[in-house]
PDB file of N, CA and C in Angstrom:
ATOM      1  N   UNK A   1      -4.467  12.284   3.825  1.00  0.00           N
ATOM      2  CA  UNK A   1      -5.219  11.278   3.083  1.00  0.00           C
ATOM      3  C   UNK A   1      -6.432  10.769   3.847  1.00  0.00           C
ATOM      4  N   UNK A   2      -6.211  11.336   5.138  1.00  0.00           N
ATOM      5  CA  UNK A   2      -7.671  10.499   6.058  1.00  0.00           C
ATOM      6  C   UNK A   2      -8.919  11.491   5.887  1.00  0.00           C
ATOM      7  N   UNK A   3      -9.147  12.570   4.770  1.00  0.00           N
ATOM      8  CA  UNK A   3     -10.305  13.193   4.226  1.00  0.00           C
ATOM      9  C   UNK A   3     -10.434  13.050   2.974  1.00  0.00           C
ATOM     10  N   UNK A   4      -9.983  11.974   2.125  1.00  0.00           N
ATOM     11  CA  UNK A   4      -9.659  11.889   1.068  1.00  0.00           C
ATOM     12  C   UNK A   4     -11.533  11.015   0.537  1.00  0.00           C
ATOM     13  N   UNK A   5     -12.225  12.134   0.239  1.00  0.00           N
ATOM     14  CA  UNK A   5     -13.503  11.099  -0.435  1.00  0.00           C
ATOM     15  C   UNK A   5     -13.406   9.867  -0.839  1.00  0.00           C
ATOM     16  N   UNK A   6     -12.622   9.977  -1.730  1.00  0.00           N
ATOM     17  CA  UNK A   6     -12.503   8.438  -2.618  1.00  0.00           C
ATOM     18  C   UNK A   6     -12.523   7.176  -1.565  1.00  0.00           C
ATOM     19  N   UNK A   7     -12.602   7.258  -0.099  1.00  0.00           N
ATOM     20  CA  UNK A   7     -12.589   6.347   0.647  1.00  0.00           C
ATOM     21  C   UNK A   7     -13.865   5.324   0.341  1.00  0.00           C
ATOM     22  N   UNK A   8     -15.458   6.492   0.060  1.00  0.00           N
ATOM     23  CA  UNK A   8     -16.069   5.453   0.409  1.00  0.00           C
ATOM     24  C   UNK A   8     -16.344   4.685   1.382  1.00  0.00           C
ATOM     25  N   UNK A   9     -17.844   4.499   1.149  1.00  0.00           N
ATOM     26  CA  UNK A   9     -18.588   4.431   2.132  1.00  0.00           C
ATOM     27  C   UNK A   9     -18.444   2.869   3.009  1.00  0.00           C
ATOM     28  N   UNK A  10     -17.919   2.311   4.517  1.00  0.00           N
ATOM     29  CA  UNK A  10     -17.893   1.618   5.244  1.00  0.00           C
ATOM     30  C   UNK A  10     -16.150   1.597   5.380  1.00  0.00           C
ATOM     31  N   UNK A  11     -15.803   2.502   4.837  1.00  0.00           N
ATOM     32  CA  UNK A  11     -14.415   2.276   5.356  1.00  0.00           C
ATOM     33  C   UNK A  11     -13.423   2.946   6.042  1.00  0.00           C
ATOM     34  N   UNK A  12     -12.669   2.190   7.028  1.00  0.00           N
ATOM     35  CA  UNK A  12     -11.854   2.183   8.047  1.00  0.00           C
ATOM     36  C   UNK A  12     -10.348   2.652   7.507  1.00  0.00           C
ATOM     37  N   UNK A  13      -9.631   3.825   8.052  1.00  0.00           N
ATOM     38  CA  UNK A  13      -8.445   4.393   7.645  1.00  0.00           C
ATOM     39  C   UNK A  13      -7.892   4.053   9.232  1.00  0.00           C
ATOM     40  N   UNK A  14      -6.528   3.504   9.183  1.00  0.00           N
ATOM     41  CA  UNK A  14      -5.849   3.412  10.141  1.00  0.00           C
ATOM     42  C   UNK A  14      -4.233   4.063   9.948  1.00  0.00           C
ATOM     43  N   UNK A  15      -3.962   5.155  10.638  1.00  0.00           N
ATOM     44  CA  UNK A  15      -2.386   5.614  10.125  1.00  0.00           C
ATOM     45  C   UNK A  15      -1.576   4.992  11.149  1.00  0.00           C
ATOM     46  N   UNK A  16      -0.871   4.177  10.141  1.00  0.00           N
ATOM     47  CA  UNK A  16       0.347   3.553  10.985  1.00  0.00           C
ATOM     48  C   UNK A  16       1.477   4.175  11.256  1.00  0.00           C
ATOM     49  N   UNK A  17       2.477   3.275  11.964  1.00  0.00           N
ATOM     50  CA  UNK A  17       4.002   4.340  12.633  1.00  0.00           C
ATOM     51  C   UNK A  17       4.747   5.005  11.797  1.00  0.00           C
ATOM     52  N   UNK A  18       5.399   5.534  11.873  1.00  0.00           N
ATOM     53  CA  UNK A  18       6.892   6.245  10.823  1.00  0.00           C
ATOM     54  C   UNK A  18       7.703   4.867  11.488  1.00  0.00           C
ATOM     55  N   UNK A  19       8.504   4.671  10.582  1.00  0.00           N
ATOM     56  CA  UNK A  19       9.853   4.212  10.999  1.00  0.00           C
ATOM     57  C   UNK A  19      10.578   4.903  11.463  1.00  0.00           C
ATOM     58  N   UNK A  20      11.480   4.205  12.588  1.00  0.00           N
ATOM     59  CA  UNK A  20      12.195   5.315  13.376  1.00  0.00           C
ATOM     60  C   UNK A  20      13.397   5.545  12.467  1.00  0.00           C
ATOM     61  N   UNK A  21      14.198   6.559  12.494  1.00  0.00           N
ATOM     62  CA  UNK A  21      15.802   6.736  11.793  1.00  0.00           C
ATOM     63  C   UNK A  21      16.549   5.815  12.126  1.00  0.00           C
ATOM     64  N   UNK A  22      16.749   5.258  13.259  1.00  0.00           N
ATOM     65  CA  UNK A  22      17.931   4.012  13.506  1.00  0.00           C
ATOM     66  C   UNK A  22      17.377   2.871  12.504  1.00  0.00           C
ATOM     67  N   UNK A  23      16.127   2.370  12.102  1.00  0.00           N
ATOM     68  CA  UNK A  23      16.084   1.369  11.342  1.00  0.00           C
ATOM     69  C   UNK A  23      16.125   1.610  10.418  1.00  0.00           C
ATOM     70  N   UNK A  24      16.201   2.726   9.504  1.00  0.00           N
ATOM     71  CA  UNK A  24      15.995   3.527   8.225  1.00  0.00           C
ATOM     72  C   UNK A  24      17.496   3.255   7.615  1.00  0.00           C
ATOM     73  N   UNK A  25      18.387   3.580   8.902  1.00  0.00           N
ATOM     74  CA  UNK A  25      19.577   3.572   8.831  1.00  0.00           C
ATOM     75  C   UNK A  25      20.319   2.263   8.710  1.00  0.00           C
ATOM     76  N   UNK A  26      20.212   1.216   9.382  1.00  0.00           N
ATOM     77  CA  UNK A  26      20.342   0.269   9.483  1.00  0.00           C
ATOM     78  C   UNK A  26      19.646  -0.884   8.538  1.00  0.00           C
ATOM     79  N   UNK A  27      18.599  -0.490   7.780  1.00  0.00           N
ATOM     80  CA  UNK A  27      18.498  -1.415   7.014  1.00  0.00           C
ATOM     81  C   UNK A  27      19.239  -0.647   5.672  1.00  0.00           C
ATOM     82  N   UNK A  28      18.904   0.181   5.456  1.00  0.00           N
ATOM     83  CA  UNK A  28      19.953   0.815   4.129  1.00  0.00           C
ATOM     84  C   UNK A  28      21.449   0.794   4.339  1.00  0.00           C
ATOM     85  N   UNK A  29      21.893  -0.025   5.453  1.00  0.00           N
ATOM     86  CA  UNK A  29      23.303  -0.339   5.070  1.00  0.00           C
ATOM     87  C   UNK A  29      23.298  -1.913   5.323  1.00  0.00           C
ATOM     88  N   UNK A  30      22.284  -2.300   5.517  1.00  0.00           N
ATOM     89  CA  UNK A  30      22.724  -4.180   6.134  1.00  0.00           C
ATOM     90  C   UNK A  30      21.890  -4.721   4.583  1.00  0.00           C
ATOM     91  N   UNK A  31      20.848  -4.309   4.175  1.00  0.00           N
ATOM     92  CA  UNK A  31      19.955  -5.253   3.425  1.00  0.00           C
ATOM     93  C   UNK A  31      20.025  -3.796   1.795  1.00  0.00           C
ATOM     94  N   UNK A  32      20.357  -2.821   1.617  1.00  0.00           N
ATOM     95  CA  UNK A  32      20.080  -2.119   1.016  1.00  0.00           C
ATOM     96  C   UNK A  32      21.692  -1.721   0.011  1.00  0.00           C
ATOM     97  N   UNK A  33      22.568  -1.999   0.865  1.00  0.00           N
ATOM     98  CA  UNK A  33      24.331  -1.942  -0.012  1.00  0.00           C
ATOM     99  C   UNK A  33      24.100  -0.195   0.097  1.00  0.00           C
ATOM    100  N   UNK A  34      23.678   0.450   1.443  1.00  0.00           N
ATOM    101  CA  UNK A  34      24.038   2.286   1.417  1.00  0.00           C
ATOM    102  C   UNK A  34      22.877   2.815   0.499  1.00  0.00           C
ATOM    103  N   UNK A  35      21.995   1.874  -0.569  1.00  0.00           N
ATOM    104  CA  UNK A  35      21.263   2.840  -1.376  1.00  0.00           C
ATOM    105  C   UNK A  35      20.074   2.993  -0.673  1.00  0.00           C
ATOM    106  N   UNK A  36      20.027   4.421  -0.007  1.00  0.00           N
ATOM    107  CA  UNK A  36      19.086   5.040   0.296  1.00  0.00           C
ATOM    108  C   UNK A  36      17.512   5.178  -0.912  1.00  0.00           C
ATOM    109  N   UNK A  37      17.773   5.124  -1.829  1.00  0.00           N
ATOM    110  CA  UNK A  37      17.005   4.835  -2.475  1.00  0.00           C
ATOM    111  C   UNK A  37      15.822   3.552  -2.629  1.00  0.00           C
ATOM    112  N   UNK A  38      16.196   2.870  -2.038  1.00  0.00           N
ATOM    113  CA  UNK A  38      15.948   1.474  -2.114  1.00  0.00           C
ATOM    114  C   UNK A  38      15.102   1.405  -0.838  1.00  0.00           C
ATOM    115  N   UNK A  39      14.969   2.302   0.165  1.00  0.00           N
ATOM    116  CA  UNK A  39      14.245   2.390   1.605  1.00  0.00           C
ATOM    117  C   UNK A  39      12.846   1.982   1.284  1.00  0.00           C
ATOM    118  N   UNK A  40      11.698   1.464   1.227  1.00  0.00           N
ATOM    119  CA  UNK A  40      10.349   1.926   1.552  1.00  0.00           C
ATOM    120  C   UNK A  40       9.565   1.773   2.888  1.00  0.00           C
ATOM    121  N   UNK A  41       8.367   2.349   2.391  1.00  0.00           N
ATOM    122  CA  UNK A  41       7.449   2.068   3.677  1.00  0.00           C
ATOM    123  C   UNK A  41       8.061   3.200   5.219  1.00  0.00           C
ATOM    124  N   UNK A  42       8.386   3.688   4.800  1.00  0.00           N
ATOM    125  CA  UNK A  42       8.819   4.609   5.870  1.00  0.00           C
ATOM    126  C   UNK A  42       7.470   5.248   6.692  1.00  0.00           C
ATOM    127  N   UNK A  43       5.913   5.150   6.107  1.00  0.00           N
ATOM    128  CA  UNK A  43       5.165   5.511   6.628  1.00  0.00           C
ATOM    129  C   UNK A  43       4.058   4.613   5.820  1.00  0.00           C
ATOM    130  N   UNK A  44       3.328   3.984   6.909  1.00  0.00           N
ATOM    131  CA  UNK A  44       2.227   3.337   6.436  1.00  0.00           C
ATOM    132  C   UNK A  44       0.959   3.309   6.863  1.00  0.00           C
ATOM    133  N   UNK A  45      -0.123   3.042   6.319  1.00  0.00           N
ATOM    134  CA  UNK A  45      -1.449   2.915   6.834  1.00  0.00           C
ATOM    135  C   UNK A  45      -2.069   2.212   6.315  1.00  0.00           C
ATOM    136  N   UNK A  46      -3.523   1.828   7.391  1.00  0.00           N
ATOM    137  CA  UNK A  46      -3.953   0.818   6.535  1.00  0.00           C
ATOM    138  C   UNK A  46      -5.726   0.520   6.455  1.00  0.00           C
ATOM    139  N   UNK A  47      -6.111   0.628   4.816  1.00  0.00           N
ATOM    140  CA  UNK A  47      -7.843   1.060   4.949  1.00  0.00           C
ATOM    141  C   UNK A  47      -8.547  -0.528   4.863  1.00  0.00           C
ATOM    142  N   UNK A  48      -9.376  -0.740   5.875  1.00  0.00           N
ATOM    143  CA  UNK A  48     -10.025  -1.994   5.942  1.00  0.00           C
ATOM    144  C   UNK A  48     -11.821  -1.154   5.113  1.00  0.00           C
ATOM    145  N   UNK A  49     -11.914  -2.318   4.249  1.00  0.00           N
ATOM    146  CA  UNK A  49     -13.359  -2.091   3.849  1.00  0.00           C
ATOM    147  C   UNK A  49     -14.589  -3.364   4.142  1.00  0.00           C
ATOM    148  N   UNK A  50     -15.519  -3.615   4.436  1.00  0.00           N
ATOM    149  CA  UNK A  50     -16.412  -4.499   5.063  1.00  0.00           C
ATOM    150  C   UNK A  50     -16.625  -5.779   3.937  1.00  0.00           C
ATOM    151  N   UNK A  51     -16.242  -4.554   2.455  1.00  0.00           N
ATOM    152  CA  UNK A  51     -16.608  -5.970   1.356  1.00  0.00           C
ATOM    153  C   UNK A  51     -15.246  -5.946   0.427  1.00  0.00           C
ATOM    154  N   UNK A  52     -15.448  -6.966  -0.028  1.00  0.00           N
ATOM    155  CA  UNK A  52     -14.721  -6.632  -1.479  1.00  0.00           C
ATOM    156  C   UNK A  52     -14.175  -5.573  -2.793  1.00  0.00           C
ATOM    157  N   UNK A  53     -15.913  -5.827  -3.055  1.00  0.00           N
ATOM    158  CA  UNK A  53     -16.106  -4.728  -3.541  1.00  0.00           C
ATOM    159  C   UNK A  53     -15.685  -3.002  -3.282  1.00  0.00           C
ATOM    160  N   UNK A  54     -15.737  -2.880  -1.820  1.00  0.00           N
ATOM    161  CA  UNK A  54     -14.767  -1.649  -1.786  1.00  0.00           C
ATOM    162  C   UNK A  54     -13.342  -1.605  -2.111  1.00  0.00           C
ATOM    163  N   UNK A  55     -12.828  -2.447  -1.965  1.00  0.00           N
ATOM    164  CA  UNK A  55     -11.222  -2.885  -1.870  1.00  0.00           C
ATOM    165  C   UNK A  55     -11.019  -2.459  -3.617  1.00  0.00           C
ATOM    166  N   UNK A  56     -11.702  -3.196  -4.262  1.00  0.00           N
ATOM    167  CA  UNK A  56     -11.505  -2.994  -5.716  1.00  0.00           C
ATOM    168  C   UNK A  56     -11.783  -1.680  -6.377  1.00  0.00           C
ATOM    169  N   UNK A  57     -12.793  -0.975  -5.547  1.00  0.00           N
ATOM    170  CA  UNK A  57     -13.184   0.444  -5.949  1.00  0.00           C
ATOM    171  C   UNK A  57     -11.975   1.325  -5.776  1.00  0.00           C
ATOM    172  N   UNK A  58     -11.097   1.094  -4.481  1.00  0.00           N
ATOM    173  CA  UNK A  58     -10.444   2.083  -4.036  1.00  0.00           C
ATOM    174  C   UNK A  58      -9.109   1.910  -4.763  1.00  0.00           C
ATOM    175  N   UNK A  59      -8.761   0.836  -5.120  1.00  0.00           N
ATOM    176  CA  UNK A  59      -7.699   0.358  -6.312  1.00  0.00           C
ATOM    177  C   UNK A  59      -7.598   0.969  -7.377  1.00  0.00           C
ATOM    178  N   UNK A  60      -9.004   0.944  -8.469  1.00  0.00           N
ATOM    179  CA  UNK A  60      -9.419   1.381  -9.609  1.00  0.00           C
ATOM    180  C   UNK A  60      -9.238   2.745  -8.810  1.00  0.00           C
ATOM    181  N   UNK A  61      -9.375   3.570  -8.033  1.00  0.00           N
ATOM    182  CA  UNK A  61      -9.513   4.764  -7.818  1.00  0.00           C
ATOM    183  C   UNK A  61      -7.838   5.277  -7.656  1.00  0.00           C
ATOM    184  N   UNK A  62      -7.533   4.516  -7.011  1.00  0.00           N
ATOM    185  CA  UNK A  62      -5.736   4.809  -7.152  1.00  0.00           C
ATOM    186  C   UNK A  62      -5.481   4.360  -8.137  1.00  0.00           C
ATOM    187  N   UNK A  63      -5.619   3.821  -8.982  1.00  0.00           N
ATOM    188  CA  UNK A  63      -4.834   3.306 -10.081  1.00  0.00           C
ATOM    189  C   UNK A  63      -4.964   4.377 -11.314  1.00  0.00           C
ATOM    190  N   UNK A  64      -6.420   5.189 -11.347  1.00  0.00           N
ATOM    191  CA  UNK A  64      -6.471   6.576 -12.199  1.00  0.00           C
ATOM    192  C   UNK A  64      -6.252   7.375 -11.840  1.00  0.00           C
ATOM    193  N   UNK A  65      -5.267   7.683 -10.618  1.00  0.00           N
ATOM    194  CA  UNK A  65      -4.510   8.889 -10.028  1.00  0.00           C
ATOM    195  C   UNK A  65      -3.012   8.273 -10.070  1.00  0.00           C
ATOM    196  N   UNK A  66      -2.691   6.897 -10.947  1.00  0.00           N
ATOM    197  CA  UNK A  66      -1.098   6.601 -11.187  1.00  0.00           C
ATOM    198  C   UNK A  66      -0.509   6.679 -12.442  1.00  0.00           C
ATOM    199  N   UNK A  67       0.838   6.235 -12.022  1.00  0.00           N
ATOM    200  CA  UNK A  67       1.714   5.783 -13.362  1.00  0.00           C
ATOM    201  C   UNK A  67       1.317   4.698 -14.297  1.00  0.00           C
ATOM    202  N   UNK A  68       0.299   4.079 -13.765  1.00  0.00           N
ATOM    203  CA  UNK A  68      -0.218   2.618 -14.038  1.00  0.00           C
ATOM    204  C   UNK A  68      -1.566   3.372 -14.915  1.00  0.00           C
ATOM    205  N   UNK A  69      -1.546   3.727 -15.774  1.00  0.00           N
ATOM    206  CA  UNK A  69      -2.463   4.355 -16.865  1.00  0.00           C
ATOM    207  C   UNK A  69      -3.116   5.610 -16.616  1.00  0.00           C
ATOM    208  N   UNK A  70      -3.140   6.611 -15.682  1.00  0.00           N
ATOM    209  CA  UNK A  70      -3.926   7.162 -15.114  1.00  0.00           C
ATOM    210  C   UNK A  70      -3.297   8.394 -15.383  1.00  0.00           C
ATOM    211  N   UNK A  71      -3.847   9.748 -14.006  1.00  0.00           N
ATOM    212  CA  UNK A  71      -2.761  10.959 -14.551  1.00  0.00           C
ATOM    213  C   UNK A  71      -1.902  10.886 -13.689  1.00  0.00           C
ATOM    214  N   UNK A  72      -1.056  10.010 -13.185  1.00  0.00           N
ATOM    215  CA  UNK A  72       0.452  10.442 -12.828  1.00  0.00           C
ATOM    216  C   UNK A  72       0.469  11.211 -11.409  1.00  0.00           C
ATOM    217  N   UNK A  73      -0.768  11.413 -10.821  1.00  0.00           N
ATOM    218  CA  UNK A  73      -0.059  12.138  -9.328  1.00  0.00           C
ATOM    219  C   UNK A  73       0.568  11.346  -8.786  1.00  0.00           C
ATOM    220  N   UNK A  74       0.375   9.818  -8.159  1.00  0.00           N
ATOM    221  CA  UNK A  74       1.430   9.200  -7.643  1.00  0.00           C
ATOM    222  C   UNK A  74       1.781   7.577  -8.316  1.00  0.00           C
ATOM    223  N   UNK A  75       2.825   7.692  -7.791  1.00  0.00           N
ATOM    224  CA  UNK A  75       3.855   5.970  -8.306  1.00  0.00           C
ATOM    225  C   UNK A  75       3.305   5.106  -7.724  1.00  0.00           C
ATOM    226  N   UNK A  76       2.736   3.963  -8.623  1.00  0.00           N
ATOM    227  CA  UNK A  76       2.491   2.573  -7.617  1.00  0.00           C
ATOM    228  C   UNK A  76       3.381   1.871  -8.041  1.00  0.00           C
ATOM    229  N   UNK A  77       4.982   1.562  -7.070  1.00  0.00           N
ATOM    230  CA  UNK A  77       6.152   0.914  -7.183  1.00  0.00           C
ATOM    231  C   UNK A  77       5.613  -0.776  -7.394  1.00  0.00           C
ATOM    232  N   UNK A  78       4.830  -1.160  -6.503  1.00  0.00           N
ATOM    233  CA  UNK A  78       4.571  -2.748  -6.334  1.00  0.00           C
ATOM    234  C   UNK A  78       3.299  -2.688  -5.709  1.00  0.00           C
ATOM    235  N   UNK A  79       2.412  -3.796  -6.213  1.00  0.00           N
ATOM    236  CA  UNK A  79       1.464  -4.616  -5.836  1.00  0.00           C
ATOM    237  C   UNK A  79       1.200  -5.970  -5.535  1.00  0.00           C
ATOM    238  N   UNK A  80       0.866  -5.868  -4.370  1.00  0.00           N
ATOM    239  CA  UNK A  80       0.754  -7.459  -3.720  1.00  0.00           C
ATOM    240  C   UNK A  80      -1.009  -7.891  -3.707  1.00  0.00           C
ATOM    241  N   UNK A  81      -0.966  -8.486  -4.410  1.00  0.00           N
ATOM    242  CA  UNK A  81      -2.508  -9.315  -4.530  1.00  0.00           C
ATOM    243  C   UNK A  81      -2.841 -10.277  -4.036  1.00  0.00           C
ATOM    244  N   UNK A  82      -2.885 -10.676  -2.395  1.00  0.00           N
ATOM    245  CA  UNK A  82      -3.360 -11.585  -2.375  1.00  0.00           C
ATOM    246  C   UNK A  82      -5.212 -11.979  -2.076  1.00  0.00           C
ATOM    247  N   UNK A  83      -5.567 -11.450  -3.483  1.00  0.00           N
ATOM    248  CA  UNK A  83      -7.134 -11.238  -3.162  1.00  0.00           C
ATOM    249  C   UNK A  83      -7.027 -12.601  -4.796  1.00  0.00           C
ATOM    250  N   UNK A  84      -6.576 -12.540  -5.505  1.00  0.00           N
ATOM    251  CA  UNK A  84      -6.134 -13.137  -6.868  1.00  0.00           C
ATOM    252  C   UNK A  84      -6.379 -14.693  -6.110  1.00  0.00           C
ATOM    253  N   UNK A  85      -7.162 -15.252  -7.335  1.00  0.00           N
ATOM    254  CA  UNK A  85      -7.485 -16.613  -7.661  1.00  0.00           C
ATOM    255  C   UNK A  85      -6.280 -17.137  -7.201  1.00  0.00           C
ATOM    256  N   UNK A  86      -5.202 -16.938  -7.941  1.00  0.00           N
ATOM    257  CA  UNK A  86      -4.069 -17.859  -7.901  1.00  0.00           C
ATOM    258  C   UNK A  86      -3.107 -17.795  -6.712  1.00  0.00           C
ATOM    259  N   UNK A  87      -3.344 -17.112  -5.671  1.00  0.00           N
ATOM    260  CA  UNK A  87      -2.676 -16.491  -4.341  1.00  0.00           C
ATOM    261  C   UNK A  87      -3.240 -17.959  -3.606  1.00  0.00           C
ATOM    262  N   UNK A  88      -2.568 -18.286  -2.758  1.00  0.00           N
ATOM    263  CA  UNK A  88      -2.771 -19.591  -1.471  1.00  0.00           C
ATOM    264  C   UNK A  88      -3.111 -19.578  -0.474  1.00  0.00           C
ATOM    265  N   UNK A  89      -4.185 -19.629  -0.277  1.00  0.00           N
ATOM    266  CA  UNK A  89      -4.700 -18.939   0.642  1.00  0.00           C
ATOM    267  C   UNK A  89      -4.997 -19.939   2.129  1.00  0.00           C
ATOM    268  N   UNK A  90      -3.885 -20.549   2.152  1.00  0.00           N
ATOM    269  CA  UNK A  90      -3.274 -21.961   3.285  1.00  0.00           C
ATOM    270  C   UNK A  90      -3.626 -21.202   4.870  1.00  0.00           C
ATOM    271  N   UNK A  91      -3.377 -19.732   4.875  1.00  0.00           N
ATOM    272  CA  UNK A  91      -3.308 -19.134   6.179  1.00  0.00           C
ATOM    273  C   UNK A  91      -5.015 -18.406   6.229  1.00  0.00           C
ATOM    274  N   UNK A  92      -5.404 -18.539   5.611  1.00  0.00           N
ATOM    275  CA  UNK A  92      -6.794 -17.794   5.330  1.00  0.00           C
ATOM    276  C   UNK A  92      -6.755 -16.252   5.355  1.00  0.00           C
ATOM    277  N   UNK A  93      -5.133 -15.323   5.117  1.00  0.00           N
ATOM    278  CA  UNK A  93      -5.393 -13.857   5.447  1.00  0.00           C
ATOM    279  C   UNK A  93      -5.390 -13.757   3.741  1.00  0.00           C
ATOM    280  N   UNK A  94      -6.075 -12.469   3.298  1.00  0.00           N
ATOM    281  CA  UNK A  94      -6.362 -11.721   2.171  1.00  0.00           C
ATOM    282  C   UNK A  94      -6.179 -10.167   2.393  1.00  0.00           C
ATOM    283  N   UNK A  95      -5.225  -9.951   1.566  1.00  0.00           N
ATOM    284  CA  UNK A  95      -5.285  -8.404   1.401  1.00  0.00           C
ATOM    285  C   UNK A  95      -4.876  -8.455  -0.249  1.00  0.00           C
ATOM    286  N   UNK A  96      -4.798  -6.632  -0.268  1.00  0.00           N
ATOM    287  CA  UNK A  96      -3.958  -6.134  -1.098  1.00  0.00           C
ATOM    288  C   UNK A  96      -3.396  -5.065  -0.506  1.00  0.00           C
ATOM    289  N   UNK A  97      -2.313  -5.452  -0.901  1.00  0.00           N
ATOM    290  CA  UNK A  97      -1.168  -4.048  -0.716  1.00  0.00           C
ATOM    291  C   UNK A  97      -0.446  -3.829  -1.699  1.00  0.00           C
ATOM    292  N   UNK A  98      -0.919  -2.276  -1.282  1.00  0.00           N
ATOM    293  CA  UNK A  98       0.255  -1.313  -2.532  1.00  0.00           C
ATOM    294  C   UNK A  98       1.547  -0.381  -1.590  1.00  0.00           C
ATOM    295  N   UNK A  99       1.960  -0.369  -2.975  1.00  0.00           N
ATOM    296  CA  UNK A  99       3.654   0.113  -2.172  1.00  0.00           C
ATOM    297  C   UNK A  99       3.321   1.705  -3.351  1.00  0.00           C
ATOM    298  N   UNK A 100       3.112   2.546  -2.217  1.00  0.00           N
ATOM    299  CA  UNK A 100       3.382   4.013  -4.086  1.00  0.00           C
ATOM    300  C   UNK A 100       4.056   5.333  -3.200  1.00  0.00           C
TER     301      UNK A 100
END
């Protein structure tokens, strides 16, 4: 994904850790009741853009490659918005994160 055009221009791709197997393991039996299914984030990364406006481009750009109206190459399970009017922004951090 770190040659993936759709990045667009001023932005920063950072690939984050794998989770190791002992925590994979350990949370799918302490917080998960054994369902392996229920795991995420097993691999994450993370794209910083300089404005806004990129953030929203690259959204709309995943969002017409999802389940979320688009053609279906990948699942966006959950979205966290805290870019949204109505988010509290008491700590002053802003993102969005997607879970797919």
């Amino acid at each position: 994904v770190s040659s993936w055009a759709g990045w667009g221009n001023g932005a920063r791709y950072v690939p984050g850790p794998v989770k190791h197997a002992r925590r994979v393991i350990e949370k799918c039996i302490r917080v998960y009741g054994r369902d392996a299914a229920a795991i995420t984030d097993l691999v994450r990364c993370t794209i910083t853009y300089p404005s806004l406006h990129g953030v929203l481009a690259l959204f709309e750009a995943v969002k017409e490659r999802s389940d979320m109206g688009g053609t279906g190459m990948i699942r966006i399970r959950r979205v966290k918005n805290r870019l949204d009017v109505g988010y509290s922004d008491e700590t002053g951090y802003r993102d969005l994160a997607l879970l797919v």
